[in-house]
C-alpha atoms as a PDB file:
ATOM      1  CA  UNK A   1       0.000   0.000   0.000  1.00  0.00           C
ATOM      2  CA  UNK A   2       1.449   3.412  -0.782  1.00  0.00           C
ATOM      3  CA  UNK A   3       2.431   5.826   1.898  1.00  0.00           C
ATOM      4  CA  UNK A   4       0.434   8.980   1.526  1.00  0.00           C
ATOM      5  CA  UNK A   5       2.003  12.022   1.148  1.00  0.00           C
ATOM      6  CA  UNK A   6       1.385  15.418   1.717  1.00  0.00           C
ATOM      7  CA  UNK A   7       0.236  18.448  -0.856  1.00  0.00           C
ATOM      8  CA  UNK A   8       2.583  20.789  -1.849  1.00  0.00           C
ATOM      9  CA  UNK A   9       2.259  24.122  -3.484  1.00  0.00           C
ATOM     10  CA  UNK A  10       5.380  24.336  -6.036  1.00  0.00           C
ATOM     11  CA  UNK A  11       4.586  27.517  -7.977  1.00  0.00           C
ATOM     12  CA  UNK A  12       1.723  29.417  -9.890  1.00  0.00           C
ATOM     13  CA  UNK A  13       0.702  27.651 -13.376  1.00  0.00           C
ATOM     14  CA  UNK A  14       1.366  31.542 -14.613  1.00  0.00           C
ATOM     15  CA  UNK A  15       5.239  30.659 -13.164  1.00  0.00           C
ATOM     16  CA  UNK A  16       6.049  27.838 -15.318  1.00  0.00           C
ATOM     17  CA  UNK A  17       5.429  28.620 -18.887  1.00  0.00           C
ATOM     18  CA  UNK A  18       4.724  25.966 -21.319  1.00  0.00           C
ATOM     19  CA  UNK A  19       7.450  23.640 -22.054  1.00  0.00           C
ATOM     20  CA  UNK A  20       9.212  25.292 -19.880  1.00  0.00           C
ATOM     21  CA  UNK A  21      11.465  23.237 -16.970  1.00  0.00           C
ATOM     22  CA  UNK A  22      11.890  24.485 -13.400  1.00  0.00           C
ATOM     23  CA  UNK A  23      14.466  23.080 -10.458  1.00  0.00           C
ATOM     24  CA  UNK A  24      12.532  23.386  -6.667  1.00  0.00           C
ATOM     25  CA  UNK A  25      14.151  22.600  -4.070  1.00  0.00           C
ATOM     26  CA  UNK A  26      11.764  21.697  -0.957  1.00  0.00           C
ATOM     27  CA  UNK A  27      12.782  20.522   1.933  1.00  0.00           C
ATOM     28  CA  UNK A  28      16.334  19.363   0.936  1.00  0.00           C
ATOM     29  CA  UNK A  29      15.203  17.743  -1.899  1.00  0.00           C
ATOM     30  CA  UNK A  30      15.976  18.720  -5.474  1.00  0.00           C
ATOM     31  CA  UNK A  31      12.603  18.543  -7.325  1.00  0.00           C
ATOM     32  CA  UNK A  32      12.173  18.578 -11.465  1.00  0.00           C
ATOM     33  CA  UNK A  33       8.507  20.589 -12.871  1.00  0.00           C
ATOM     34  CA  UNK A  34       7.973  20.307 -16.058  1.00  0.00           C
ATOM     35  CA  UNK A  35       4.963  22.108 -18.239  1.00  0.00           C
ATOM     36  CA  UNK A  36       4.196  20.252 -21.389  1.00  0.00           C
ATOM     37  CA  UNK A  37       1.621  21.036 -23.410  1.00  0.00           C
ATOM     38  CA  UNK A  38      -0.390  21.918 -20.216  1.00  0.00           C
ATOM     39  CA  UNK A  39       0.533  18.773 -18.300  1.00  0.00           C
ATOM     40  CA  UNK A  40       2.416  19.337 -15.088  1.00  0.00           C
ATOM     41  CA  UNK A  41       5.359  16.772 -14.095  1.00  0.00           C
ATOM     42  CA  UNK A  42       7.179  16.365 -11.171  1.00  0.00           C
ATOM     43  CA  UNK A  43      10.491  14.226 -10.616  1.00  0.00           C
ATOM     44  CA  UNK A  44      13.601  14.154  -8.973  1.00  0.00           C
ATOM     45  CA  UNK A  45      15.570  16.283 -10.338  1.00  0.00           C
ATOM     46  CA  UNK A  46      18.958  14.576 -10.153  1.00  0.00           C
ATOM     47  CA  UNK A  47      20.220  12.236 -13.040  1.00  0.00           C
ATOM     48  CA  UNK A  48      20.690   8.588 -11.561  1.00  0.00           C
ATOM     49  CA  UNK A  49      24.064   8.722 -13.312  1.00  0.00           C
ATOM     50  CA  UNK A  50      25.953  11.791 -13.252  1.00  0.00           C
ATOM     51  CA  UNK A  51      24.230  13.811 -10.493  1.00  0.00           C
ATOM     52  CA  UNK A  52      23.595  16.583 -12.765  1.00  0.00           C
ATOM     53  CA  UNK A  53      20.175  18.580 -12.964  1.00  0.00           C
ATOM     54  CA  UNK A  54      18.174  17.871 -15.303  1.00  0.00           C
ATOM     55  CA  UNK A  55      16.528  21.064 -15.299  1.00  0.00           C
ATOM     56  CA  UNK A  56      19.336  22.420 -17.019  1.00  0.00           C
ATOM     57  CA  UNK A  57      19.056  19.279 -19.544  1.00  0.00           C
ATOM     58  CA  UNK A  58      16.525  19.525 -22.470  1.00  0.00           C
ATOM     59  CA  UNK A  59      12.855  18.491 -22.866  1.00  0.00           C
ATOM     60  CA  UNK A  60      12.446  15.713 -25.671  1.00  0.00           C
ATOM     61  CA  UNK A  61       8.750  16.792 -26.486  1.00  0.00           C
ATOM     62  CA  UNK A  62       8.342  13.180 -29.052  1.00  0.00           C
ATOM     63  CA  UNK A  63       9.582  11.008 -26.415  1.00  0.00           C
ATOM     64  CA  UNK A  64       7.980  12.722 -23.486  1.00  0.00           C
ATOM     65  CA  UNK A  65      11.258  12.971 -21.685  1.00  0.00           C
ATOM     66  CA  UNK A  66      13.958  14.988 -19.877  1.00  0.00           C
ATOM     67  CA  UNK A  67      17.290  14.536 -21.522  1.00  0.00           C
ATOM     68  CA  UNK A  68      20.684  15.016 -19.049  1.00  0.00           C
ATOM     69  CA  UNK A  69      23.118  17.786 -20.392  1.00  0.00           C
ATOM     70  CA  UNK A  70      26.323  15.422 -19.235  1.00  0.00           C
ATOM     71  CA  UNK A  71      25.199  11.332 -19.911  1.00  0.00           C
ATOM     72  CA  UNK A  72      22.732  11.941 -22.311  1.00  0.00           C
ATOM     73  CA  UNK A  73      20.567   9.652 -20.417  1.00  0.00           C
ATOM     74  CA  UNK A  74      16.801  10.278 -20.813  1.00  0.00           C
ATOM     75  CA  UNK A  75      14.371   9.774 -18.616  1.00  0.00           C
ATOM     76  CA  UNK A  76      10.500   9.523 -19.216  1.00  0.00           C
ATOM     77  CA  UNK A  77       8.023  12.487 -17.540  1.00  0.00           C
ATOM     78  CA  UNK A  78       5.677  10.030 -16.481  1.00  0.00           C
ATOM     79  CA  UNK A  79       7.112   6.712 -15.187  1.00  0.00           C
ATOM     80  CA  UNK A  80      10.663   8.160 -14.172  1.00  0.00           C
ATOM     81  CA  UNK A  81      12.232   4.984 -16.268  1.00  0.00           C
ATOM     82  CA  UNK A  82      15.166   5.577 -18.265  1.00  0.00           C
ATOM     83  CA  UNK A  83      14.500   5.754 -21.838  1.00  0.00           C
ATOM     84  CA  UNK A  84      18.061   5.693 -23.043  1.00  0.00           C
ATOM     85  CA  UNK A  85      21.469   5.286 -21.428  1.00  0.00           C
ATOM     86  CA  UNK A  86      23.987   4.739 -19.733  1.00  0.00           C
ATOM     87  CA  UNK A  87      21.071   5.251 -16.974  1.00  0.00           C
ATOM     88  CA  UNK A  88      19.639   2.348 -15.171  1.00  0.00           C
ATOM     89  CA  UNK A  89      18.152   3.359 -12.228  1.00  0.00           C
ATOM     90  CA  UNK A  90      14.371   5.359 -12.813  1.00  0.00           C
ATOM     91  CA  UNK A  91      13.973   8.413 -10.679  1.00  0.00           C
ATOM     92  CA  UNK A  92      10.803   9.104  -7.941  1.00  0.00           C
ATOM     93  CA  UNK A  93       7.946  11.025  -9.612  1.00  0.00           C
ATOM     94  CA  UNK A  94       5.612  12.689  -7.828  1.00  0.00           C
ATOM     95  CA  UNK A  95       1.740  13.279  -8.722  1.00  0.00           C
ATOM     96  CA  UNK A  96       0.967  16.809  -9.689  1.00  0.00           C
ATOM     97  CA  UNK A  97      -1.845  18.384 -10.366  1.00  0.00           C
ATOM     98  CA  UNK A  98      -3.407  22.141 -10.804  1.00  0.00           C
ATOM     99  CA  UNK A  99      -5.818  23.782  -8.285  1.00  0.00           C
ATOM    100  CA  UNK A 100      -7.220  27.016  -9.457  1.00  0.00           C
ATOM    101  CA  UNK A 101      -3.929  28.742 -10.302  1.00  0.00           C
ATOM    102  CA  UNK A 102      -1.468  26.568  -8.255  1.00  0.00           C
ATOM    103  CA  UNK A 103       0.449  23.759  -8.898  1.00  0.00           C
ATOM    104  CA  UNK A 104       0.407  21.003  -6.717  1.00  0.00           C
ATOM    105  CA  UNK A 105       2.464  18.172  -5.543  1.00  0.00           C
ATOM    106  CA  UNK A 106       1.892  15.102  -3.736  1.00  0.00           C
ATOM    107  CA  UNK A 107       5.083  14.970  -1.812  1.00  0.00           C
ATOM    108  CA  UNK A 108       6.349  11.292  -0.049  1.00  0.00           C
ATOM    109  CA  UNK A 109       9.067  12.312   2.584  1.00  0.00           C
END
């Protein structure tokens, strides 16, 4: 059975344009939004393989992933599973979701 989490407020919907990618930190983690086409994603935000942020990677809009700036390694937006390599390890998404003009995570500490 999962563990529930609790509901945090990351940012405005105005905050995060479309296709646009955004590094949170909250509470000592290092957090990954994403805004494509209208759809809000949440992930860890460190590649399982280099450490690097993959906010500062690129969004692969046909494979619905985020692609690391130093391995290469991409990683899909909704399952977290490495799509390519060298990465082997998926990261920890989060469920997000809008309410009125905030977006919201559902946060597992």
């Amino acid at each position: 059975m999962p563990t529930p989490g609790t509901d945090v407020t990351l940012c405005t919907v105005d905050e995060l344009p479309e296709g646009g990618m955004r590094h949170i930190e909250h509470m000592g983690y290092d957090l990954l939004l994403v805004n494509l086409d209208g759809k809000f994603y949440a992930l860890d935000d460190a590649c399982t393989v280099s450490w690097a942020m993959l906010s500062e990677g690129t969004l692969d809009r046909g494979s619905n992933a985020v692609v690391c700036s130093q391995c290469k390694s991409a990683f899909d937006l909704v399952t977290g599973k490495p799509k390519s390599g060298p990465a082997k390890f998926p990261l920890n998404v989060y469920e997000a979701h809008v309410v009125g003009d905030d977006v919201i995570v559902n946060f597992t500490y």
